[in-house]
PDB file of N, CA and C in Angstrom:
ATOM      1  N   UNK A   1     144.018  98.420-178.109  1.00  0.00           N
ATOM      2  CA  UNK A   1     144.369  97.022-178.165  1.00  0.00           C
ATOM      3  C   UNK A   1     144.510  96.597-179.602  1.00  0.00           C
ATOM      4  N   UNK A   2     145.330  96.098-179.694  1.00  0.00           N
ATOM      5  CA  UNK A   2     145.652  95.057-180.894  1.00  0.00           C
ATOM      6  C   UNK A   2     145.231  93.450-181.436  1.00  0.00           C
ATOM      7  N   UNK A   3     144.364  93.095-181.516  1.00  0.00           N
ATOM      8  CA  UNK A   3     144.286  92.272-182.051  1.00  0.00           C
ATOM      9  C   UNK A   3     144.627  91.910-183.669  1.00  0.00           C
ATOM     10  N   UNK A   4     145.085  90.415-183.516  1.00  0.00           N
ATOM     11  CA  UNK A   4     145.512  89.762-184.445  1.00  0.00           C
ATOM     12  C   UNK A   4     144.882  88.909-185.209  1.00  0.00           C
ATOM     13  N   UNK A   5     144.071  88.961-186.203  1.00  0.00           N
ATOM     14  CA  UNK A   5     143.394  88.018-187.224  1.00  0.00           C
ATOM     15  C   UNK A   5     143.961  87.450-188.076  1.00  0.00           C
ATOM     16  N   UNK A   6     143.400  86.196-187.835  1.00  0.00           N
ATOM     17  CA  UNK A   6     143.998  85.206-188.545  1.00  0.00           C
ATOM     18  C   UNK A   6     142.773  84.622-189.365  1.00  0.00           C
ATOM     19  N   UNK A   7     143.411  84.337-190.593  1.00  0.00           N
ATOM     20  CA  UNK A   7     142.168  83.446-191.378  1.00  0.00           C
ATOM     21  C   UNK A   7     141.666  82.483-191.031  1.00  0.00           C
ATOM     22  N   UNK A   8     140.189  82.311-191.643  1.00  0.00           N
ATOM     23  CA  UNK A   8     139.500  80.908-191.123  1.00  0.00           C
ATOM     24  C   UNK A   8     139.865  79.628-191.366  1.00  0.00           C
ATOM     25  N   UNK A   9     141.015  80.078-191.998  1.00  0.00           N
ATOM     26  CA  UNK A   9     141.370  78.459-193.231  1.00  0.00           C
ATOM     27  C   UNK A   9     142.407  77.634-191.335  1.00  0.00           C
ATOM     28  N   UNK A  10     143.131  78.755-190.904  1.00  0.00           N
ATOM     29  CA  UNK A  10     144.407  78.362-190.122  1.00  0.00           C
ATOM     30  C   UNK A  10     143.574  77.884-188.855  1.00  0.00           C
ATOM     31  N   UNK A  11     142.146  78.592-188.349  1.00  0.00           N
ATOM     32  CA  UNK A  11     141.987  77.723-186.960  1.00  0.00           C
ATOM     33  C   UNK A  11     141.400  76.617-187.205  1.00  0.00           C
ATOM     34  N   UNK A  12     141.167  76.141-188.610  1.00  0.00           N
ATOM     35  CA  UNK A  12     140.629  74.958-188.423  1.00  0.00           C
ATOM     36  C   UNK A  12     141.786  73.985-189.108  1.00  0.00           C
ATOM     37  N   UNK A  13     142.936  74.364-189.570  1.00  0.00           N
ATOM     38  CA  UNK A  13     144.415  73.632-189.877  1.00  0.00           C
ATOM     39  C   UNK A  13     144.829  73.119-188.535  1.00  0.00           C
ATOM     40  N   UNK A  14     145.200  74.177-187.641  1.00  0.00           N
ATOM     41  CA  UNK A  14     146.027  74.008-186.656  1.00  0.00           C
ATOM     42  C   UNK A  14     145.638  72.711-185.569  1.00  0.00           C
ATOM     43  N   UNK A  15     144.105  72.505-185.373  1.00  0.00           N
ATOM     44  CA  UNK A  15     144.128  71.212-184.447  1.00  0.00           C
ATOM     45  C   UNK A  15     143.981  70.027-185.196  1.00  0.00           C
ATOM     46  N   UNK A  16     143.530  70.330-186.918  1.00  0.00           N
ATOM     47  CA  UNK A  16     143.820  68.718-187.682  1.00  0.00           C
ATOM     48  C   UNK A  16     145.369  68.611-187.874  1.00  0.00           C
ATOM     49  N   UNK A  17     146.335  69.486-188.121  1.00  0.00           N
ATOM     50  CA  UNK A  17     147.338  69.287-187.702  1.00  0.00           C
ATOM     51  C   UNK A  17     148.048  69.010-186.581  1.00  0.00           C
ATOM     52  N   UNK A  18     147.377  68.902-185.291  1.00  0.00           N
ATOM     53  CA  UNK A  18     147.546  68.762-184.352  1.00  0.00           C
ATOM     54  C   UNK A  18     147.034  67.099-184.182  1.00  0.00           C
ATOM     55  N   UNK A  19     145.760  67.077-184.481  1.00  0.00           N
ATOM     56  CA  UNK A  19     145.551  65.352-184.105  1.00  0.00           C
ATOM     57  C   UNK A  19     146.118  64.892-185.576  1.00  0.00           C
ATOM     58  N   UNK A  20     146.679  64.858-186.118  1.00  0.00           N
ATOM     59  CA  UNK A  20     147.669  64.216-187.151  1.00  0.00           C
ATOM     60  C   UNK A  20     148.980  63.775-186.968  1.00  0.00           C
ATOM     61  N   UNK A  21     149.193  64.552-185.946  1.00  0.00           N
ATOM     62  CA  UNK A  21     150.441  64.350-185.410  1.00  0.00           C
ATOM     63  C   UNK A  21     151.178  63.618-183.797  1.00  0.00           C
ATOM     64  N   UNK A  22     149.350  63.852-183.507  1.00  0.00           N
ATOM     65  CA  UNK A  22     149.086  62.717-182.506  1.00  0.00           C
ATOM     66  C   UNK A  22     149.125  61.207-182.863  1.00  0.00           C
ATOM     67  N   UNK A  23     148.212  61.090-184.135  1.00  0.00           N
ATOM     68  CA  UNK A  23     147.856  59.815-184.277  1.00  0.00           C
ATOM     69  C   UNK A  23     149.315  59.256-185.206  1.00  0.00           C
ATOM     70  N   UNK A  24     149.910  59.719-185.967  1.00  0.00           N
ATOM     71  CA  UNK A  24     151.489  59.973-186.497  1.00  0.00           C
ATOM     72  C   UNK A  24     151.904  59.072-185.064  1.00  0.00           C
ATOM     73  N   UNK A  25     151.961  59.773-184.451  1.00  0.00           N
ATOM     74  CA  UNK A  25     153.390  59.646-182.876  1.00  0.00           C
ATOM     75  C   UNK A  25     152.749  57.879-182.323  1.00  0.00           C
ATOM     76  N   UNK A  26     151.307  58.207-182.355  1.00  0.00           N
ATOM     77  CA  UNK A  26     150.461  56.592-181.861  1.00  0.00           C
ATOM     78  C   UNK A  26     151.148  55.801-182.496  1.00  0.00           C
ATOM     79  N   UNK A  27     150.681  55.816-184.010  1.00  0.00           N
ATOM     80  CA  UNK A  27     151.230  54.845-184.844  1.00  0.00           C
ATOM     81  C   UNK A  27     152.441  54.286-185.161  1.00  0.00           C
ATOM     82  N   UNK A  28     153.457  55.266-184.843  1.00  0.00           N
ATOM     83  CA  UNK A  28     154.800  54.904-184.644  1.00  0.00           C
ATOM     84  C   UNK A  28     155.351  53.867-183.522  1.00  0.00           C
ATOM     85  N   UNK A  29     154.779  54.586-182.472  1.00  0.00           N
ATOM     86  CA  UNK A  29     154.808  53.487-181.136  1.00  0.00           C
ATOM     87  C   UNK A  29     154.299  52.420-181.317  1.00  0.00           C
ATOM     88  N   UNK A  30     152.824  51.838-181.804  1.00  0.00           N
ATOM     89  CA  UNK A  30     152.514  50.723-182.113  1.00  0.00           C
ATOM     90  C   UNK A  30     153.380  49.968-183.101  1.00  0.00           C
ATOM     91  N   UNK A  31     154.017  50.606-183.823  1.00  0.00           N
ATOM     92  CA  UNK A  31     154.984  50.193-184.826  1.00  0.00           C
ATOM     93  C   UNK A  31     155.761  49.467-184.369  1.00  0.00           C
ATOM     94  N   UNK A  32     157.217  50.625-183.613  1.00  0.00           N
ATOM     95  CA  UNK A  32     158.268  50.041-182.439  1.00  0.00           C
ATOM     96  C   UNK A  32     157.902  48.937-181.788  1.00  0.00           C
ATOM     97  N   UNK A  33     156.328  48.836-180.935  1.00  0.00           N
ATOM     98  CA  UNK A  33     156.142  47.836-179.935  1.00  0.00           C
ATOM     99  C   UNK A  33     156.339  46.219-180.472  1.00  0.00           C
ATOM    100  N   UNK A  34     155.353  46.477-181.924  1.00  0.00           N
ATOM    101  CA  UNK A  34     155.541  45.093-182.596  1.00  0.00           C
ATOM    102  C   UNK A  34     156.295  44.325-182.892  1.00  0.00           C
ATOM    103  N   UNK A  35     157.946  45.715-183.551  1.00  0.00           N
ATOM    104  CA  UNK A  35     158.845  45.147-184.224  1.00  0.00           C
ATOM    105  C   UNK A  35     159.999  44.712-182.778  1.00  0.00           C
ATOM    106  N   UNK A  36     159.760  45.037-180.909  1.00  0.00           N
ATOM    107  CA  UNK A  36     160.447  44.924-180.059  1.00  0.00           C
ATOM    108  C   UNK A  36     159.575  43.379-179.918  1.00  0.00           C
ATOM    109  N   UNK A  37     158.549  43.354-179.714  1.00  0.00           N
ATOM    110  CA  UNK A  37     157.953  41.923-179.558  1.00  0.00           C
ATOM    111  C   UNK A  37     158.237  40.867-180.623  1.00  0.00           C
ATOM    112  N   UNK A  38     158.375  41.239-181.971  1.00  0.00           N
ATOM    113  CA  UNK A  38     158.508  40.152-182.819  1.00  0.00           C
ATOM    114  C   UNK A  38     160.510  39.348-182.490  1.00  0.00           C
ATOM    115  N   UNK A  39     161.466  40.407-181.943  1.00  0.00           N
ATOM    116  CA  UNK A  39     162.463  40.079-181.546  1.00  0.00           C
ATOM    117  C   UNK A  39     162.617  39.037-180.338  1.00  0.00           C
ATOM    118  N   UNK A  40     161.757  39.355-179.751  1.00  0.00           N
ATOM    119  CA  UNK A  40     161.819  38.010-178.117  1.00  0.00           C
ATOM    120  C   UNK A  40     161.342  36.919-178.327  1.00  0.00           C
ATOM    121  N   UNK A  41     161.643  36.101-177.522  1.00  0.00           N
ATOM    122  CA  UNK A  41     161.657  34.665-177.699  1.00  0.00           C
ATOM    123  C   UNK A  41     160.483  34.366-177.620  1.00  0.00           C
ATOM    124  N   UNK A  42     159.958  33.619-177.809  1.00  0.00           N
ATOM    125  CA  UNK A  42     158.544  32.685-177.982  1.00  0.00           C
ATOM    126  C   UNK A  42     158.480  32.289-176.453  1.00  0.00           C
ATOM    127  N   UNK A  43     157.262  32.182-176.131  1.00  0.00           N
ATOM    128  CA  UNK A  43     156.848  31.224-174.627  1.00  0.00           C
ATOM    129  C   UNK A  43     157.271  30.242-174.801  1.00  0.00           C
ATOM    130  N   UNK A  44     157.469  29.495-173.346  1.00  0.00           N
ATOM    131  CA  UNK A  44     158.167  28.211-173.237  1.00  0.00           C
ATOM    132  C   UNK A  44     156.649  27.335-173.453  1.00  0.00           C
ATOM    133  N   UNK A  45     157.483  26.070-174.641  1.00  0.00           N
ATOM    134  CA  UNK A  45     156.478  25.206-174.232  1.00  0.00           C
ATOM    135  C   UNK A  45     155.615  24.020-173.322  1.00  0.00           C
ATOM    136  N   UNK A  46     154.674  23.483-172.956  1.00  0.00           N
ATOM    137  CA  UNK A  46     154.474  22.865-172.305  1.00  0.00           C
ATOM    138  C   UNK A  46     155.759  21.710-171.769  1.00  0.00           C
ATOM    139  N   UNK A  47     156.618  21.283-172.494  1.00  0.00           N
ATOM    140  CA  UNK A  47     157.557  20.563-172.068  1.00  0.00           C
ATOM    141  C   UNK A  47     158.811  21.848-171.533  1.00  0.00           C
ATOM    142  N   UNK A  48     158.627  22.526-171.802  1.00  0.00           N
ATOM    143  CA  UNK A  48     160.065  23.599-171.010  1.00  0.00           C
ATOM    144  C   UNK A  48     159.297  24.110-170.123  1.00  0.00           C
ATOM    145  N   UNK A  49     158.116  23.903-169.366  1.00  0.00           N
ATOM    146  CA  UNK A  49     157.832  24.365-167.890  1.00  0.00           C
ATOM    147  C   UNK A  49     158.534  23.754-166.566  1.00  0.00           C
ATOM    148  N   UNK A  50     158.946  24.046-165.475  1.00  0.00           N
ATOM    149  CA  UNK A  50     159.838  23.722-164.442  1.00  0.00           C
ATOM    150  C   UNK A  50     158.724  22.174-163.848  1.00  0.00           C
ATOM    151  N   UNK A  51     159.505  21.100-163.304  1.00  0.00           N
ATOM    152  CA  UNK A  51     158.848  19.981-162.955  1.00  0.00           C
ATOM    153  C   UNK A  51     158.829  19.914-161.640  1.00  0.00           C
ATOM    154  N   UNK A  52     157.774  19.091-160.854  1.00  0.00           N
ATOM    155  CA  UNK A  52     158.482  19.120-159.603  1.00  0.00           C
ATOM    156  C   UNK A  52     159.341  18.043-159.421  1.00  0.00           C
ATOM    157  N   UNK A  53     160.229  18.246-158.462  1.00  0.00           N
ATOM    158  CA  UNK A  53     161.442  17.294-157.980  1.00  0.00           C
ATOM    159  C   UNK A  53     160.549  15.749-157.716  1.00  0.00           C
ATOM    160  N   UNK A  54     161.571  14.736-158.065  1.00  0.00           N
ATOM    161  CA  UNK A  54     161.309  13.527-158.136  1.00  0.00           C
ATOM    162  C   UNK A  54     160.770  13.160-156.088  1.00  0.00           C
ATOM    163  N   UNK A  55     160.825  13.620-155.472  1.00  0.00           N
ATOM    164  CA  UNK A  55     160.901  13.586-153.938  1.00  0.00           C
ATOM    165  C   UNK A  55     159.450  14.421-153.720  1.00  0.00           C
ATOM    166  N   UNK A  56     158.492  14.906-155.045  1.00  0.00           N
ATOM    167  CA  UNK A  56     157.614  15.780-154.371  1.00  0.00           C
ATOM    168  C   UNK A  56     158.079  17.561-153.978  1.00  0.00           C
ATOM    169  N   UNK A  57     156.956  18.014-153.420  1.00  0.00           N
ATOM    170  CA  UNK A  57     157.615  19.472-153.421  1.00  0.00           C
ATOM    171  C   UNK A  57     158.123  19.317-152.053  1.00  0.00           C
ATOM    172  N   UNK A  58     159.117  20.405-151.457  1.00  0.00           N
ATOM    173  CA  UNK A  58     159.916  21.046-150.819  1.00  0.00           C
ATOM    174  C   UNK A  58     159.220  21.588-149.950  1.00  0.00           C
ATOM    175  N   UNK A  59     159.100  21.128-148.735  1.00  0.00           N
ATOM    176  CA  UNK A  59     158.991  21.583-147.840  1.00  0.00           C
ATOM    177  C   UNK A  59     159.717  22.430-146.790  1.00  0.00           C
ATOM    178  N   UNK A  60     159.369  23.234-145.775  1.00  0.00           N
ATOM    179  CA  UNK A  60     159.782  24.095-145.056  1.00  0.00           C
ATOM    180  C   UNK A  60     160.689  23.133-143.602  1.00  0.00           C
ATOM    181  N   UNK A  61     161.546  23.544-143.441  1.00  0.00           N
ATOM    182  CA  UNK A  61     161.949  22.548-142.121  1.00  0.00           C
ATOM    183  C   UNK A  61     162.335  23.535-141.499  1.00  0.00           C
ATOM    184  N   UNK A  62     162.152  23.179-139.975  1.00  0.00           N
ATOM    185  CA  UNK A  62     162.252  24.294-138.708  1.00  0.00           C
ATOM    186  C   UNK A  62     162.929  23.555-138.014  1.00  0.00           C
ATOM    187  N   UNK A  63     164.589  24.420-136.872  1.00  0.00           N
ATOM    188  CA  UNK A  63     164.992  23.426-136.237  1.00  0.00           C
ATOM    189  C   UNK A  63     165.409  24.447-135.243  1.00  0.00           C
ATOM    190  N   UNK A  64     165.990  23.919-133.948  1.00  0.00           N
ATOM    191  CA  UNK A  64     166.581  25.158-133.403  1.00  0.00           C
ATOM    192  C   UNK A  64     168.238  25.001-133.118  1.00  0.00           C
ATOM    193  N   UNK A  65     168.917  25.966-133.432  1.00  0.00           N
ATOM    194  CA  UNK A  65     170.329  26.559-133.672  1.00  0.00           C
ATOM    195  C   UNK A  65     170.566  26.400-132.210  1.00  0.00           C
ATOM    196  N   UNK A  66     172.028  26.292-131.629  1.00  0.00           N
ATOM    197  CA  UNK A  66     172.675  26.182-130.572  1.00  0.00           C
ATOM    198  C   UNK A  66     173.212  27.517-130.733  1.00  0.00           C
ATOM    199  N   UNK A  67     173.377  28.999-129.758  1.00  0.00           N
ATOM    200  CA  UNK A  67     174.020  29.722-129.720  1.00  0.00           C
ATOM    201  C   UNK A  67     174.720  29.570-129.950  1.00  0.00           C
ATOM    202  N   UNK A  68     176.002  30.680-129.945  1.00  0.00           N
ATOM    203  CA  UNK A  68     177.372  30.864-130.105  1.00  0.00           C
ATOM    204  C   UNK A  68     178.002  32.092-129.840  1.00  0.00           C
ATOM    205  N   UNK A  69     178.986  32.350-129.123  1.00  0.00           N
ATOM    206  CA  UNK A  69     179.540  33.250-128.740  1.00  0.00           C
ATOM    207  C   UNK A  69     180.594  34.062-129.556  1.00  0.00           C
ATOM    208  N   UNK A  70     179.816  35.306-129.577  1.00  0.00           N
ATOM    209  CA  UNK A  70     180.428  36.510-131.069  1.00  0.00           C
ATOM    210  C   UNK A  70     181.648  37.107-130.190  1.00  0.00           C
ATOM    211  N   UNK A  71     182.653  37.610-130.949  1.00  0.00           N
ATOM    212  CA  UNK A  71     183.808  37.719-130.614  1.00  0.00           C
ATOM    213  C   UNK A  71     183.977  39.410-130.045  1.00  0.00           C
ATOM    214  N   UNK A  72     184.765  39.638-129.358  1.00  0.00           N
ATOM    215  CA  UNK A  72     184.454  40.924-128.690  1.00  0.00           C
ATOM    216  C   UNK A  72     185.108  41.704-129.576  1.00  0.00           C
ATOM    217  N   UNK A  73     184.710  42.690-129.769  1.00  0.00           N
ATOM    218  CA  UNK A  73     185.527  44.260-129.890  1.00  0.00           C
ATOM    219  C   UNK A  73     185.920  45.083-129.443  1.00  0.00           C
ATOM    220  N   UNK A  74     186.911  45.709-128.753  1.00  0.00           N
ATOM    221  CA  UNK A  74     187.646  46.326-128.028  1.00  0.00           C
ATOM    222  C   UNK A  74     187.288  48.399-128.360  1.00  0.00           C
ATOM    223  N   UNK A  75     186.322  48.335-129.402  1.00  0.00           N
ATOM    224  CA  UNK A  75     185.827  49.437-129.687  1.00  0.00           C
ATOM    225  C   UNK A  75     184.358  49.626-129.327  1.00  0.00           C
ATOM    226  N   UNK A  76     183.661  48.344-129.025  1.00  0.00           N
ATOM    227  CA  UNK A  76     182.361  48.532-128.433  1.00  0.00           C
ATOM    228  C   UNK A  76     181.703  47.758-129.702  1.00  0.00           C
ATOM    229  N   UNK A  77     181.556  47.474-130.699  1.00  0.00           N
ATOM    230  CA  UNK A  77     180.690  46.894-131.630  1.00  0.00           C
ATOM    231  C   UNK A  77     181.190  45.904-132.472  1.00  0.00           C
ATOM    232  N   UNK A  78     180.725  45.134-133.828  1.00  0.00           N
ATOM    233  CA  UNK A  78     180.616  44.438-134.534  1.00  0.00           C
ATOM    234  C   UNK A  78     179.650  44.998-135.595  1.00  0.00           C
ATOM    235  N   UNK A  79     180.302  44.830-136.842  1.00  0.00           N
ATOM    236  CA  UNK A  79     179.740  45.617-138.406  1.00  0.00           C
ATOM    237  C   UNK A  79     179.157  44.103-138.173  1.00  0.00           C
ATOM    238  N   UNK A  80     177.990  44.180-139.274  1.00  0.00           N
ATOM    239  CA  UNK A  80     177.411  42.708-140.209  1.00  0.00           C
ATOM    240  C   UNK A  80     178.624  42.161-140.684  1.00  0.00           C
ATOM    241  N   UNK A  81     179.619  42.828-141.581  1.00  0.00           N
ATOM    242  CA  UNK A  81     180.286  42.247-142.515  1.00  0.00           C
ATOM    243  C   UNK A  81     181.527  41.198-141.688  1.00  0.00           C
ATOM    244  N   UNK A  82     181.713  41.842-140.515  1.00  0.00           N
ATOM    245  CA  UNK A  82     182.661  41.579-139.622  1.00  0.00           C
ATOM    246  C   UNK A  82     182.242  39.818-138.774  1.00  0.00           C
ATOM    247  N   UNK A  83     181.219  39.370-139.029  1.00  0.00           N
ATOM    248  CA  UNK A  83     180.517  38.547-138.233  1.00  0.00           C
ATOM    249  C   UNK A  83     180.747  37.270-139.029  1.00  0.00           C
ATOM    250  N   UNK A  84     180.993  37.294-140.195  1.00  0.00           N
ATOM    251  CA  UNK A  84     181.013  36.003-140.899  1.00  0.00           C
ATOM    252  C   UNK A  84     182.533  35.056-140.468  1.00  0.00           C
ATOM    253  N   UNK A  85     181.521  33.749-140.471  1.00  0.00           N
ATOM    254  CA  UNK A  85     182.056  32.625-139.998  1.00  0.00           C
ATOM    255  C   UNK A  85     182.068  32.731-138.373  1.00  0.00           C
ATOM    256  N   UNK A  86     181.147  33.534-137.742  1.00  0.00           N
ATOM    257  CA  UNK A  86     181.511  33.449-136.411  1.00  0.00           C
ATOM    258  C   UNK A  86     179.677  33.599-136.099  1.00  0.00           C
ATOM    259  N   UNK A  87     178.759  33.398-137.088  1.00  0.00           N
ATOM    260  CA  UNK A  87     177.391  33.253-136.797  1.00  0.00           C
ATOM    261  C   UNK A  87     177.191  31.499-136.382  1.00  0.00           C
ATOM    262  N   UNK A  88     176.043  31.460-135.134  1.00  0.00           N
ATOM    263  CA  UNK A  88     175.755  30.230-134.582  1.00  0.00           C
ATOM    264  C   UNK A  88     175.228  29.449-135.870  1.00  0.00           C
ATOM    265  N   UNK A  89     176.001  28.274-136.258  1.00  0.00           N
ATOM    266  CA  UNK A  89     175.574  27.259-137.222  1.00  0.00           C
ATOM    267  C   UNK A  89     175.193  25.827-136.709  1.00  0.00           C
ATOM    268  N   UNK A  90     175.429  26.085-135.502  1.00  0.00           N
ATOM    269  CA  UNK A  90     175.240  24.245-134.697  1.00  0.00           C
ATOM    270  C   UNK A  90     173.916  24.480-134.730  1.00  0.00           C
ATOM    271  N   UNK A  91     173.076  22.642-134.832  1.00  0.00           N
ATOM    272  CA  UNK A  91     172.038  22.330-134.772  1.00  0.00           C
ATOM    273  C   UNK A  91     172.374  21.899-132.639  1.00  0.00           C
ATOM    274  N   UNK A  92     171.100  21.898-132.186  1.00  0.00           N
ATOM    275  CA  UNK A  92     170.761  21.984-130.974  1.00  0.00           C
ATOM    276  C   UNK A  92     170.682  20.874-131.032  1.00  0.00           C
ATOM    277  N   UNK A  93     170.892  19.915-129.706  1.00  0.00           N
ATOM    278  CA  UNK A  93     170.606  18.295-129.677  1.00  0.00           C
ATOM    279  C   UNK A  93     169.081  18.577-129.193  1.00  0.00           C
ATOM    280  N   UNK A  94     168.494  19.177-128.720  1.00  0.00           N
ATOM    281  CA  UNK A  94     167.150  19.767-127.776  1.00  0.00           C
ATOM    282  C   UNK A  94     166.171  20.024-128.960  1.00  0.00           C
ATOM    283  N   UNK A  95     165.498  19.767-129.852  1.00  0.00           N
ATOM    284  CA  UNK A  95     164.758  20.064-130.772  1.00  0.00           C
ATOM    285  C   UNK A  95     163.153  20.342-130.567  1.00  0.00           C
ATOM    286  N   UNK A  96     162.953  20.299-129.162  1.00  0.00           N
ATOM    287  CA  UNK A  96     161.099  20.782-128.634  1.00  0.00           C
ATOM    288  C   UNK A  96     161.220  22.211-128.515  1.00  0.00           C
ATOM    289  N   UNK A  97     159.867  22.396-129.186  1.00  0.00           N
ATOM    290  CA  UNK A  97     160.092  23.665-129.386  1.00  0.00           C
ATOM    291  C   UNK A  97     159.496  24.509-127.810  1.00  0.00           C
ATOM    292  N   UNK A  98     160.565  26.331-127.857  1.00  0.00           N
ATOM    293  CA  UNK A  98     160.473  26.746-126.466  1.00  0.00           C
ATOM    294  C   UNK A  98     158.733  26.945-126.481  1.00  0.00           C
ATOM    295  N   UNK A  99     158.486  27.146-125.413  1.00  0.00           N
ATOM    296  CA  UNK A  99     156.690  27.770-125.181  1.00  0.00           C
ATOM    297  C   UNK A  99     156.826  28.746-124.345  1.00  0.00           C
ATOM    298  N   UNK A 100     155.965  29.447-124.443  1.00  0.00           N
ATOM    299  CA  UNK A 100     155.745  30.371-123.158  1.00  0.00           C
ATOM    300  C   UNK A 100     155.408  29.915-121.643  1.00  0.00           C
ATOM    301  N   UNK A 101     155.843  30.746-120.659  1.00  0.00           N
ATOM    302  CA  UNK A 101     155.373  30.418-119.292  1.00  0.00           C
ATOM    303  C   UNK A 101     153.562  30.758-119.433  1.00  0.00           C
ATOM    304  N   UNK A 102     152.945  29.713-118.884  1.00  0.00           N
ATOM    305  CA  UNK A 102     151.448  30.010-118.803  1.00  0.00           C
ATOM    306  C   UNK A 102     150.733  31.104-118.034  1.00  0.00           C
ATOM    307  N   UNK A 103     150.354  32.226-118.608  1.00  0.00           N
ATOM    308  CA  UNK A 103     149.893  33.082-118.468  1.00  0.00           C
ATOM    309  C   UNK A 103     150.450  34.538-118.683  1.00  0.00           C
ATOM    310  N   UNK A 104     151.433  34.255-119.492  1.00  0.00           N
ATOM    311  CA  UNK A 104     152.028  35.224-119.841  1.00  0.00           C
ATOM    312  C   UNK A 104     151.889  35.336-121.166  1.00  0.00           C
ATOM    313  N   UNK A 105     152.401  36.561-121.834  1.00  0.00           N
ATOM    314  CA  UNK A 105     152.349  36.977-123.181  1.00  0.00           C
ATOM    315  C   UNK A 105     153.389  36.393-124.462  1.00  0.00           C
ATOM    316  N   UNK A 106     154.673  36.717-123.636  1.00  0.00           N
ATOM    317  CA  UNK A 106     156.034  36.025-124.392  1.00  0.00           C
ATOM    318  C   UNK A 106     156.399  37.367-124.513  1.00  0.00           C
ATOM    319  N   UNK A 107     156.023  38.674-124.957  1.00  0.00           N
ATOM    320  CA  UNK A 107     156.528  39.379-125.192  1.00  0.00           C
ATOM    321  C   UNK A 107     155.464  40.672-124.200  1.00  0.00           C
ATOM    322  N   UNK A 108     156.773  41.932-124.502  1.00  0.00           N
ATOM    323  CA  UNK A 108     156.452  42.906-123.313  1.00  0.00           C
ATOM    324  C   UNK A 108     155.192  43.469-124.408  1.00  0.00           C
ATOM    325  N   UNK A 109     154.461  43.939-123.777  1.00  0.00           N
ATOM    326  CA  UNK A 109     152.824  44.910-123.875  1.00  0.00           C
ATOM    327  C   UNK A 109     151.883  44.175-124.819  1.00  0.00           C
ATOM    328  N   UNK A 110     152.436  42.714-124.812  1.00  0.00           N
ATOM    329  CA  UNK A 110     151.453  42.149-126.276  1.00  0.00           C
ATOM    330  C   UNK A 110     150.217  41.424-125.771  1.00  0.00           C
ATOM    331  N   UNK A 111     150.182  41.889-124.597  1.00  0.00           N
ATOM    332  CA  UNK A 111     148.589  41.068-123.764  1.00  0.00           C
ATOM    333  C   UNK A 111     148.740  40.578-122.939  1.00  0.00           C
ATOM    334  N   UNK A 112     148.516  39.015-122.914  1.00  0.00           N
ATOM    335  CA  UNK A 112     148.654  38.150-121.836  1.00  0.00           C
ATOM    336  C   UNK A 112     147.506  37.906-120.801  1.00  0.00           C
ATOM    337  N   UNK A 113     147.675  37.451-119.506  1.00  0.00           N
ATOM    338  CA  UNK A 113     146.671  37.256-118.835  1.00  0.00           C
ATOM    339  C   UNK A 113     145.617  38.222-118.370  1.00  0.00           C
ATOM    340  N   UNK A 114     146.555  39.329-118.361  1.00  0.00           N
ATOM    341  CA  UNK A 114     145.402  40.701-117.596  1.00  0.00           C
ATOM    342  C   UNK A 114     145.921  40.862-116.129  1.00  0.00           C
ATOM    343  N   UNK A 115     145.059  41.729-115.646  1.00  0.00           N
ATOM    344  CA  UNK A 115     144.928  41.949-114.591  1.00  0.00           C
ATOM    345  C   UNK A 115     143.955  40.945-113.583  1.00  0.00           C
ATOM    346  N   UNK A 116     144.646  40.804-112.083  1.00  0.00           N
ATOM    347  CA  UNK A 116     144.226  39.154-111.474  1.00  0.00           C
ATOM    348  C   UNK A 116     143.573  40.231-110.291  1.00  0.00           C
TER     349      UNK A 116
END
């Protein structure tokens, strides 16, 4: 076997040259970061924050839509893209909202009354 000796001076070069070149690469990045932050704009100040509307905030409104009848295709379907201007936009004159029949679930396997 062959071994290779190397002087004592080089194994103790090689990892201060090594974290030198770590802390080198750190310092650079902290560098970059500063000189990318000193480029952007400043925070908005207390007067450039968004206000609320003169009416108060915005509430959610719920109403119910009147169907409408989608146009046939003679190939069996309808794309999404194909549907516009032919989606139900009427408001319903009927505005109570539907409920379920009593004792039922509303939907298939989601519970409901049980077994009688």
């Amino acid at each position: 076997m062959v071994f290779l000796a190397a002087p004592d001076g080089a194994l103790v070069a090689i990892p201060i040259l090594v974290g030198a070149v770590i802390v080198g690469a750190l310092i650079w990045i902290v560098w970059i970061g500063i000189g990318v932050r000193s480029r952007e704009p400043d925070p908005p100040t207390r007067d450039q924050q968004p206000r609320l509307p003169e009416g108060g905030a915005v509430h959610e409104v719920s109403e119910r839509r009147e169907p409408d009848v989608l146009p046939y295709d003679k190939h069996g379907g309808l794309n999404p893209y194909q549907l516009h201007g032919h989606l139900p936009n009427k408001r319903s004159e009927d505005q109570r909202r539907r409920r379920w029949t009593p004792g039922h679930s509303g939907s298939f396997g989601g519970g409901g009354g049980g077994a009688h």
